[in-house]
PDB file of N, CA and C in Angstrom:
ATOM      1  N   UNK A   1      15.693-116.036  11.813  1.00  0.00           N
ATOM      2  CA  UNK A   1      14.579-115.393  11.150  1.00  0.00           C
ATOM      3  C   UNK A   1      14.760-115.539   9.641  1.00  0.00           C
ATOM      4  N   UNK A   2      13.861-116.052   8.992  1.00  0.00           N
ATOM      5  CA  UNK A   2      13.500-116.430   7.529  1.00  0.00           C
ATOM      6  C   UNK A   2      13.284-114.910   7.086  1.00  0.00           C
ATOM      7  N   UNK A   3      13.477-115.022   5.454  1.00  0.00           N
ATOM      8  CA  UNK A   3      13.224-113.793   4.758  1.00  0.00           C
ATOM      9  C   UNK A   3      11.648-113.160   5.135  1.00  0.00           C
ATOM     10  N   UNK A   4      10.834-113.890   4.947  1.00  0.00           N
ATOM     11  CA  UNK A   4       9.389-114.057   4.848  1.00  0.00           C
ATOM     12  C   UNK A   4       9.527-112.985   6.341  1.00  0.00           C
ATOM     13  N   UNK A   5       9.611-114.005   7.302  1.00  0.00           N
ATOM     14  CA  UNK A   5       9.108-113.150   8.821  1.00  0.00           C
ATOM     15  C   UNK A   5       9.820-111.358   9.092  1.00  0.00           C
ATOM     16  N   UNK A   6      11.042-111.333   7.882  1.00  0.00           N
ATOM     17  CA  UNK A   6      11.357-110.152   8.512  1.00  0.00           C
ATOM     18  C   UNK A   6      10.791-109.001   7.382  1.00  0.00           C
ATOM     19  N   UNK A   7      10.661-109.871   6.127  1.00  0.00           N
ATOM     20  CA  UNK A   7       9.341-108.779   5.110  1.00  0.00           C
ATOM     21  C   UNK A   7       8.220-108.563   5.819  1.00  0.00           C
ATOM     22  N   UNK A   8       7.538-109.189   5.912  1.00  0.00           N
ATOM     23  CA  UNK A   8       6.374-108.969   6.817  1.00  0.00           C
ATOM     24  C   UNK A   8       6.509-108.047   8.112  1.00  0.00           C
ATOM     25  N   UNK A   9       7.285-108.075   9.295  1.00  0.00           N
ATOM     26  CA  UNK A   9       7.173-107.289   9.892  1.00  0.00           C
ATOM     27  C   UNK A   9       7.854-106.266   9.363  1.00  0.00           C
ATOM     28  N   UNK A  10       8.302-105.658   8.540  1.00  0.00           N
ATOM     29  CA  UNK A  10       9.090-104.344   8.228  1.00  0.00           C
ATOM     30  C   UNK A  10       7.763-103.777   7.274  1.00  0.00           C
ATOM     31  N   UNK A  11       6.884-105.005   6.624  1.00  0.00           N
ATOM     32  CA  UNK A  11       5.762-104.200   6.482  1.00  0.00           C
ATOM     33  C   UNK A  11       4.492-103.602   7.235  1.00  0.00           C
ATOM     34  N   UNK A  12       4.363-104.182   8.035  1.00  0.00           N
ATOM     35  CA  UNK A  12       3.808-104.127   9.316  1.00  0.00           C
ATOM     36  C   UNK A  12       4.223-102.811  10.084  1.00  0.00           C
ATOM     37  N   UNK A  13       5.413-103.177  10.022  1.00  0.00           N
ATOM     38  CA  UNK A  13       5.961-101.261  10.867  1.00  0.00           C
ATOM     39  C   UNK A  13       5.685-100.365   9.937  1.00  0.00           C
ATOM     40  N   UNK A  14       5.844-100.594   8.528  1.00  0.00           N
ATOM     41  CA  UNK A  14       6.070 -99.591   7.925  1.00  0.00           C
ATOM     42  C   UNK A  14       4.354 -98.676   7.703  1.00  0.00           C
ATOM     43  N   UNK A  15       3.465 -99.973   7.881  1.00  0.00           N
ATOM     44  CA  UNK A  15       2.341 -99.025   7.592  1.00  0.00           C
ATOM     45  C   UNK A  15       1.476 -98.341   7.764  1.00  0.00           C
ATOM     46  N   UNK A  16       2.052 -98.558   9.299  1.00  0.00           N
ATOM     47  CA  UNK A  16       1.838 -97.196  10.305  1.00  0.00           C
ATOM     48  C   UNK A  16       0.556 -97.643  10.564  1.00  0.00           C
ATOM     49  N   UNK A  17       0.067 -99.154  10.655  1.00  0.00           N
ATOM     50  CA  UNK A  17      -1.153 -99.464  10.643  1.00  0.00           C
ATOM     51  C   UNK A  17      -1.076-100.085  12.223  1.00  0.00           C
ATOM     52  N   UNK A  18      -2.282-100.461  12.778  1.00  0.00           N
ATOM     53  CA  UNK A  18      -1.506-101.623  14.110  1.00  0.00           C
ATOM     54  C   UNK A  18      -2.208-102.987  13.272  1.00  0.00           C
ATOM     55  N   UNK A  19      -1.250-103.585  14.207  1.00  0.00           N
ATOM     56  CA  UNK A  19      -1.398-104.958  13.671  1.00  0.00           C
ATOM     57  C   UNK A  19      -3.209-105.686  13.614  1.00  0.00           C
ATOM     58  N   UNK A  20      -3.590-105.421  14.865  1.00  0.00           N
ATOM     59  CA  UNK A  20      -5.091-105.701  14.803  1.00  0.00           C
ATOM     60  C   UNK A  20      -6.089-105.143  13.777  1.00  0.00           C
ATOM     61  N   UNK A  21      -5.704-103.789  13.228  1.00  0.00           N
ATOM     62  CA  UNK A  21      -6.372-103.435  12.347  1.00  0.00           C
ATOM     63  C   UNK A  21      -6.325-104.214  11.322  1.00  0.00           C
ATOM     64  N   UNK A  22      -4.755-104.535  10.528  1.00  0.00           N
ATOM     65  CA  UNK A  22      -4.653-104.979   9.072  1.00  0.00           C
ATOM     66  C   UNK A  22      -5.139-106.750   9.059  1.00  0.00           C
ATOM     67  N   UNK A  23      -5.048-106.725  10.496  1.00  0.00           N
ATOM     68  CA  UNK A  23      -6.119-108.355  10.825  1.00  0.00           C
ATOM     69  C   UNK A  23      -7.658-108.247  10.353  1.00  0.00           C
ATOM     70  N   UNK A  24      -8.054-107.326  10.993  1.00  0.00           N
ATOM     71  CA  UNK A  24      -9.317-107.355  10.693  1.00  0.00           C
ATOM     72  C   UNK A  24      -9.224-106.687   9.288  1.00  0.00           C
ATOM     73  N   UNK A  25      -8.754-105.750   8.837  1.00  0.00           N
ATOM     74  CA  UNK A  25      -9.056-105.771   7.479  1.00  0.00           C
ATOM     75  C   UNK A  25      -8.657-106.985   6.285  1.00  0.00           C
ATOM     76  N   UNK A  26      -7.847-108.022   6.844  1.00  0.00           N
ATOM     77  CA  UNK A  26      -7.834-109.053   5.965  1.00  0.00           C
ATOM     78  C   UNK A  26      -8.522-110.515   6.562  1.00  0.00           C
ATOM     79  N   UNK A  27      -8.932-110.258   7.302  1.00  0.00           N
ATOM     80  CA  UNK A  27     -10.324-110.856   8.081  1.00  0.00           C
ATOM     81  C   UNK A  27      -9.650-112.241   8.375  1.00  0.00           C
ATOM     82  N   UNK A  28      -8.069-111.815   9.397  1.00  0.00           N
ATOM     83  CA  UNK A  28      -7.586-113.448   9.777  1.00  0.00           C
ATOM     84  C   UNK A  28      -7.824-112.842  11.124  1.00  0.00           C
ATOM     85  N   UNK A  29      -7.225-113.744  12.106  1.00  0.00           N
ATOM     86  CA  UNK A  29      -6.960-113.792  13.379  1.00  0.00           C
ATOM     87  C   UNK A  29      -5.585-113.121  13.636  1.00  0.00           C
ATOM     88  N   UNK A  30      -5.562-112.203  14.605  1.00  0.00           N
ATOM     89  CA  UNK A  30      -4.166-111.422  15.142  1.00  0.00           C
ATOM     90  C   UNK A  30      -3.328-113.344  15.473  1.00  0.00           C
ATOM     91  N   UNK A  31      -3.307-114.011  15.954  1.00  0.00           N
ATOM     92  CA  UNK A  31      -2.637-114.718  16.362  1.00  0.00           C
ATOM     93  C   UNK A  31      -1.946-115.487  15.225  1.00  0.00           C
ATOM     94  N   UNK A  32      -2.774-115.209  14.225  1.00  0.00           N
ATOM     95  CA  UNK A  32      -2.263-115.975  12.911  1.00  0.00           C
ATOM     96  C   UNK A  32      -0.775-115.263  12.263  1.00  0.00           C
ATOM     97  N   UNK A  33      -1.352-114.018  12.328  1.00  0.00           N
ATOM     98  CA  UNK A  33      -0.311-113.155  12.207  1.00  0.00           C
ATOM     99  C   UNK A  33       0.953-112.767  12.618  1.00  0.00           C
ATOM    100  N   UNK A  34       0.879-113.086  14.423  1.00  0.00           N
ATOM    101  CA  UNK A  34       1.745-113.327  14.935  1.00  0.00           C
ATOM    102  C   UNK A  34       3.038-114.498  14.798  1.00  0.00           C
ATOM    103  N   UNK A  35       2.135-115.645  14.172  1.00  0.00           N
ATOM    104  CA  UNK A  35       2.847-116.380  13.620  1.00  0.00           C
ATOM    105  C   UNK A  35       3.525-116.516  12.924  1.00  0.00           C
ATOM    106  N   UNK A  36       3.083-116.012  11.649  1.00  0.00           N
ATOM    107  CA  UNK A  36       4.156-116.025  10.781  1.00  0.00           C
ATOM    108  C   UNK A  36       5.049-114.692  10.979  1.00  0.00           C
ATOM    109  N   UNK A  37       4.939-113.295  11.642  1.00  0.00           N
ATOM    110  CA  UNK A  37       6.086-112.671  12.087  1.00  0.00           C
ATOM    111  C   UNK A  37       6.982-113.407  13.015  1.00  0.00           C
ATOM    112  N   UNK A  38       6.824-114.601  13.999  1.00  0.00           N
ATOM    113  CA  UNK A  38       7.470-115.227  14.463  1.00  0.00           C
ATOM    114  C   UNK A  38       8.568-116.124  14.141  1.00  0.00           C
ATOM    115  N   UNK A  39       7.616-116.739  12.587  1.00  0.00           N
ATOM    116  CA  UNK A  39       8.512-118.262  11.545  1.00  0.00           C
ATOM    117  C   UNK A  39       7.559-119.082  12.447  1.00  0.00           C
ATOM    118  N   UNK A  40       6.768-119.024  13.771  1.00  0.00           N
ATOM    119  CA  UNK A  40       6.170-120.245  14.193  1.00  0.00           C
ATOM    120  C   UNK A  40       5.387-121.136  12.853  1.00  0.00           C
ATOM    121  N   UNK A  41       4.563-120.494  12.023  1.00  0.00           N
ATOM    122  CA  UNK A  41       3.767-120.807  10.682  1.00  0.00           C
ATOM    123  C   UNK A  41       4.561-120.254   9.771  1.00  0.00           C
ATOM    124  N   UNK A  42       3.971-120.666   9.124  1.00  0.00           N
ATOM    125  CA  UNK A  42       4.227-119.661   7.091  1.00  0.00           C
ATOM    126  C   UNK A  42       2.636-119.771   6.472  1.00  0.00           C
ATOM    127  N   UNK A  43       2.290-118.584   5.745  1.00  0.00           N
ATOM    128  CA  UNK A  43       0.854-118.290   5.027  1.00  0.00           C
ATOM    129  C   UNK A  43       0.860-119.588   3.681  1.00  0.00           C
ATOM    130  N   UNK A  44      -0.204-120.201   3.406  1.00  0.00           N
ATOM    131  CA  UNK A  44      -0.462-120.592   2.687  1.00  0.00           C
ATOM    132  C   UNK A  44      -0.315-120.335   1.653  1.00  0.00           C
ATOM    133  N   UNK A  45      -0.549-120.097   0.229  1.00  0.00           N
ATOM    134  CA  UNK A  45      -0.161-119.882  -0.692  1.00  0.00           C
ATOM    135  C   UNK A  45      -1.469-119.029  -1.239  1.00  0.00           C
ATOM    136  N   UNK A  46      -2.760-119.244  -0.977  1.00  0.00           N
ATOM    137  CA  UNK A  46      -3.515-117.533  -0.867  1.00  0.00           C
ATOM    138  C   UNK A  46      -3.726-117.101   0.284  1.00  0.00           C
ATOM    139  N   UNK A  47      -3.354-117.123   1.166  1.00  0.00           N
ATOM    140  CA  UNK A  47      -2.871-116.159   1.765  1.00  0.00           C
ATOM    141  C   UNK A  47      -1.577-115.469   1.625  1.00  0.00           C
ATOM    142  N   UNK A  48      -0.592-116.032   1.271  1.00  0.00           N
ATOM    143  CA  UNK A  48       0.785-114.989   0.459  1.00  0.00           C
ATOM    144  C   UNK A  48      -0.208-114.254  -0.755  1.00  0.00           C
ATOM    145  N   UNK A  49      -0.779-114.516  -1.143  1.00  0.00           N
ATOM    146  CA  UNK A  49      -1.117-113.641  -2.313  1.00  0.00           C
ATOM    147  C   UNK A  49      -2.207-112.452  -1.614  1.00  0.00           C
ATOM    148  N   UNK A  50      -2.628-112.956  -0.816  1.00  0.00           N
ATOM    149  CA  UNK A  50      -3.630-112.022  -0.177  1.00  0.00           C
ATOM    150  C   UNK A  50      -2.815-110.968   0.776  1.00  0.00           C
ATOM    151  N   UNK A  51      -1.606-110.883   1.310  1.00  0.00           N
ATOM    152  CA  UNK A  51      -0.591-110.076   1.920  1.00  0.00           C
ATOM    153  C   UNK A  51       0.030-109.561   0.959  1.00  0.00           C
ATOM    154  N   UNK A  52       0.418-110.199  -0.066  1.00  0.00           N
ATOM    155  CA  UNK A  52       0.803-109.500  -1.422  1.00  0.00           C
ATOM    156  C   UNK A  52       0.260-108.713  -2.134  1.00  0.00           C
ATOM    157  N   UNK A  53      -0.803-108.629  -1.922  1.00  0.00           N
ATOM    158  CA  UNK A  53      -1.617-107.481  -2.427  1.00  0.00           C
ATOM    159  C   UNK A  53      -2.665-106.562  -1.567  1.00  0.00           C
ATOM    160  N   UNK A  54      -2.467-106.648  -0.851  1.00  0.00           N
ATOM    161  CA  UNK A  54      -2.686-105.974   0.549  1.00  0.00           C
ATOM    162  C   UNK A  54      -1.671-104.664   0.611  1.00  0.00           C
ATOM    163  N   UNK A  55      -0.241-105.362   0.391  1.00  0.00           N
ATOM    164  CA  UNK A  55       0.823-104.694   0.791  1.00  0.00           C
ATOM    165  C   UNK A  55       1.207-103.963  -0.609  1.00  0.00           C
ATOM    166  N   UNK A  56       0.653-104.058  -1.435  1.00  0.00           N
ATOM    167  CA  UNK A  56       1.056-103.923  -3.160  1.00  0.00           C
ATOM    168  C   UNK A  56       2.761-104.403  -3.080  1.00  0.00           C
ATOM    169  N   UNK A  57       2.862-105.396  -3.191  1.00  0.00           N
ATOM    170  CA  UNK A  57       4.326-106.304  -3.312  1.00  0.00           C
ATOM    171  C   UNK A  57       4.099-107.585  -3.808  1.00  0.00           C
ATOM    172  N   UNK A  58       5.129-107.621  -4.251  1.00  0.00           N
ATOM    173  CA  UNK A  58       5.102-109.064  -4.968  1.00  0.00           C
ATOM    174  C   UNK A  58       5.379-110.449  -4.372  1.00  0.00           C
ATOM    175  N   UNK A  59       4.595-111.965  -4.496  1.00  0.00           N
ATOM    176  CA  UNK A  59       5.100-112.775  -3.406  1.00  0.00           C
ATOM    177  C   UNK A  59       6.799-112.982  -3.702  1.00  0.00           C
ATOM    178  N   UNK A  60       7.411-112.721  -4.328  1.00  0.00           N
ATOM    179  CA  UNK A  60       8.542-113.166  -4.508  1.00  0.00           C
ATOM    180  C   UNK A  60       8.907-111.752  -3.838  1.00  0.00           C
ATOM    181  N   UNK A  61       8.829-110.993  -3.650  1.00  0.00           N
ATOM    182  CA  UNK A  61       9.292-110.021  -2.450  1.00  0.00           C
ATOM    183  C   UNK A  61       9.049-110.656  -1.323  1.00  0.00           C
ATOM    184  N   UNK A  62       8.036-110.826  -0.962  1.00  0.00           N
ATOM    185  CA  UNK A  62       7.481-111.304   0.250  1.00  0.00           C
ATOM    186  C   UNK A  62       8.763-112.674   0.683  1.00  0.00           C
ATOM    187  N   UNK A  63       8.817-113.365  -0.265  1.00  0.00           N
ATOM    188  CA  UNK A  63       9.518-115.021   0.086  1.00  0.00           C
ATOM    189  C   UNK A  63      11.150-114.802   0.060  1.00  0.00           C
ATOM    190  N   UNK A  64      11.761-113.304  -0.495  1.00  0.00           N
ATOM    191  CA  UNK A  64      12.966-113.384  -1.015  1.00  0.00           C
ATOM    192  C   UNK A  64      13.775-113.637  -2.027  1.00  0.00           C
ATOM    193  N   UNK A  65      12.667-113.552  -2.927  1.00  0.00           N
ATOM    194  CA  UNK A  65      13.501-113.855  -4.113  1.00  0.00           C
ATOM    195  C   UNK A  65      13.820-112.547  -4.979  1.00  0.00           C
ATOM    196  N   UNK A  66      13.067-111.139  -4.701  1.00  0.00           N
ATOM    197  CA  UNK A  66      13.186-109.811  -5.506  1.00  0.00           C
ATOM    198  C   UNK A  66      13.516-108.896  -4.193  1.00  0.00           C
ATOM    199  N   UNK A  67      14.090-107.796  -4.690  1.00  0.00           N
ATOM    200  CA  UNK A  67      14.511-106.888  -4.125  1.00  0.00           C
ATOM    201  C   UNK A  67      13.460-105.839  -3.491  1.00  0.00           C
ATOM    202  N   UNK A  68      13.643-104.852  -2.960  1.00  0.00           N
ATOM    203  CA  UNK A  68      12.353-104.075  -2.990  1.00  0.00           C
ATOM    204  C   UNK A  68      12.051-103.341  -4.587  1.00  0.00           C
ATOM    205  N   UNK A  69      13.376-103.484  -5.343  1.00  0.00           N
ATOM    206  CA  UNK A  69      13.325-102.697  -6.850  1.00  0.00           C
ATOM    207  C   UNK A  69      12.451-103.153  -7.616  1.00  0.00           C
ATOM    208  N   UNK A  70      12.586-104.498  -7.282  1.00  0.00           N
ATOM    209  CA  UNK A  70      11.993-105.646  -8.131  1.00  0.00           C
ATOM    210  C   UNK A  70      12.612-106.879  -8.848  1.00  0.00           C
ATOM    211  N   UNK A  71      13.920-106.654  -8.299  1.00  0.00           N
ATOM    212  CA  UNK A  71      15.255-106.775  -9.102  1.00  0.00           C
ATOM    213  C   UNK A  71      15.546-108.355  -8.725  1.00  0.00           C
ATOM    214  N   UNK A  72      15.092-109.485  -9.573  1.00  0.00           N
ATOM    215  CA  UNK A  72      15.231-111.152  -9.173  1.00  0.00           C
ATOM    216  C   UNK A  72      17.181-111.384  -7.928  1.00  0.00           C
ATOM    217  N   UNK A  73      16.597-111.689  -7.175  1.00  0.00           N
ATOM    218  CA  UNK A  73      18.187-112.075  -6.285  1.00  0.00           C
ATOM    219  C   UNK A  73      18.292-113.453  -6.628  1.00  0.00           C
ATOM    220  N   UNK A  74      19.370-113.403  -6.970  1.00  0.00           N
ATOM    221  CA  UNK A  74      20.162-115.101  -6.987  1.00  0.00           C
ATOM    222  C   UNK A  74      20.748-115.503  -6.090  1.00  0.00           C
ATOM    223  N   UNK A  75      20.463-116.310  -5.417  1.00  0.00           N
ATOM    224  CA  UNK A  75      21.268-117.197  -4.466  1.00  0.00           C
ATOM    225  C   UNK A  75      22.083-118.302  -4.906  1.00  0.00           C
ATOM    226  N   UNK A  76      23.374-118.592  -3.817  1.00  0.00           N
ATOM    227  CA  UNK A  76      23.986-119.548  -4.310  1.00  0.00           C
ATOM    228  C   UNK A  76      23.068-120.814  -3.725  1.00  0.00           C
ATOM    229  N   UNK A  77      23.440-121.752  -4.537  1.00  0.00           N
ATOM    230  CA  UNK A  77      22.851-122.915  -3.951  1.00  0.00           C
ATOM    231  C   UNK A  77      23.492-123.778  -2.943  1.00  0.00           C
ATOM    232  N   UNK A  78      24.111-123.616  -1.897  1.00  0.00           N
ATOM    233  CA  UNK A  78      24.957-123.499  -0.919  1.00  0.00           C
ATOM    234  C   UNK A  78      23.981-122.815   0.217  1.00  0.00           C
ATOM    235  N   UNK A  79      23.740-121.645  -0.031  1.00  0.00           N
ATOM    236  CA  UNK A  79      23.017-120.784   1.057  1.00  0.00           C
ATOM    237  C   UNK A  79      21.611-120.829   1.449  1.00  0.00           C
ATOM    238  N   UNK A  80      21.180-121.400   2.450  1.00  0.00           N
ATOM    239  CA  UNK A  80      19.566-121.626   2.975  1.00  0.00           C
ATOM    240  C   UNK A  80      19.220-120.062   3.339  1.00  0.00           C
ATOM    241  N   UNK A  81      18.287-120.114   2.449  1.00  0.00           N
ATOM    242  CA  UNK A  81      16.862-118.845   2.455  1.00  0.00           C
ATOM    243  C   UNK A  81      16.452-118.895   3.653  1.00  0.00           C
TER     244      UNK A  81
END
């Protein structure tokens, strides 16, 4: 599991929403969704911005690169994201 799939579903739990709802309120398909909580897909690049602000988070939260603080994480370059 990629950073991405396990932000997403921890936002997903967290918002006490069901999943079909925050589908239809961002007017994709539940199956789309499923996907990328899976890693089967990854969101496009507006659609990360459109979950990113949905969720009020930043895409670099979303992808792994900030903390929930906000706080930039460095990786070694050795270690796959």
């Amino acid at each position: 599991m990629n950073l991405f799939t396990e932000r997403i579903s921890e936002l997903l739990s967290e918002s006490g929403k069901m999943q079909k709802d925050i589908c239809n309120e961002l007017q994709i398909p539940k199956q789309k969704m499923t996907r990328w909580k899976t890693g089967y897909n990854e969101p496009s690049l507006d659609e990360l911005i459109m979950i990113a602000n949905y969720f009020n988070v930043s895409t670099d939260y979303l992808v792994g690169l900030e903390d929930e603080t906000g706080a930039k994480i460095k990786f070694n370059k050795n270690v796959k994201i």
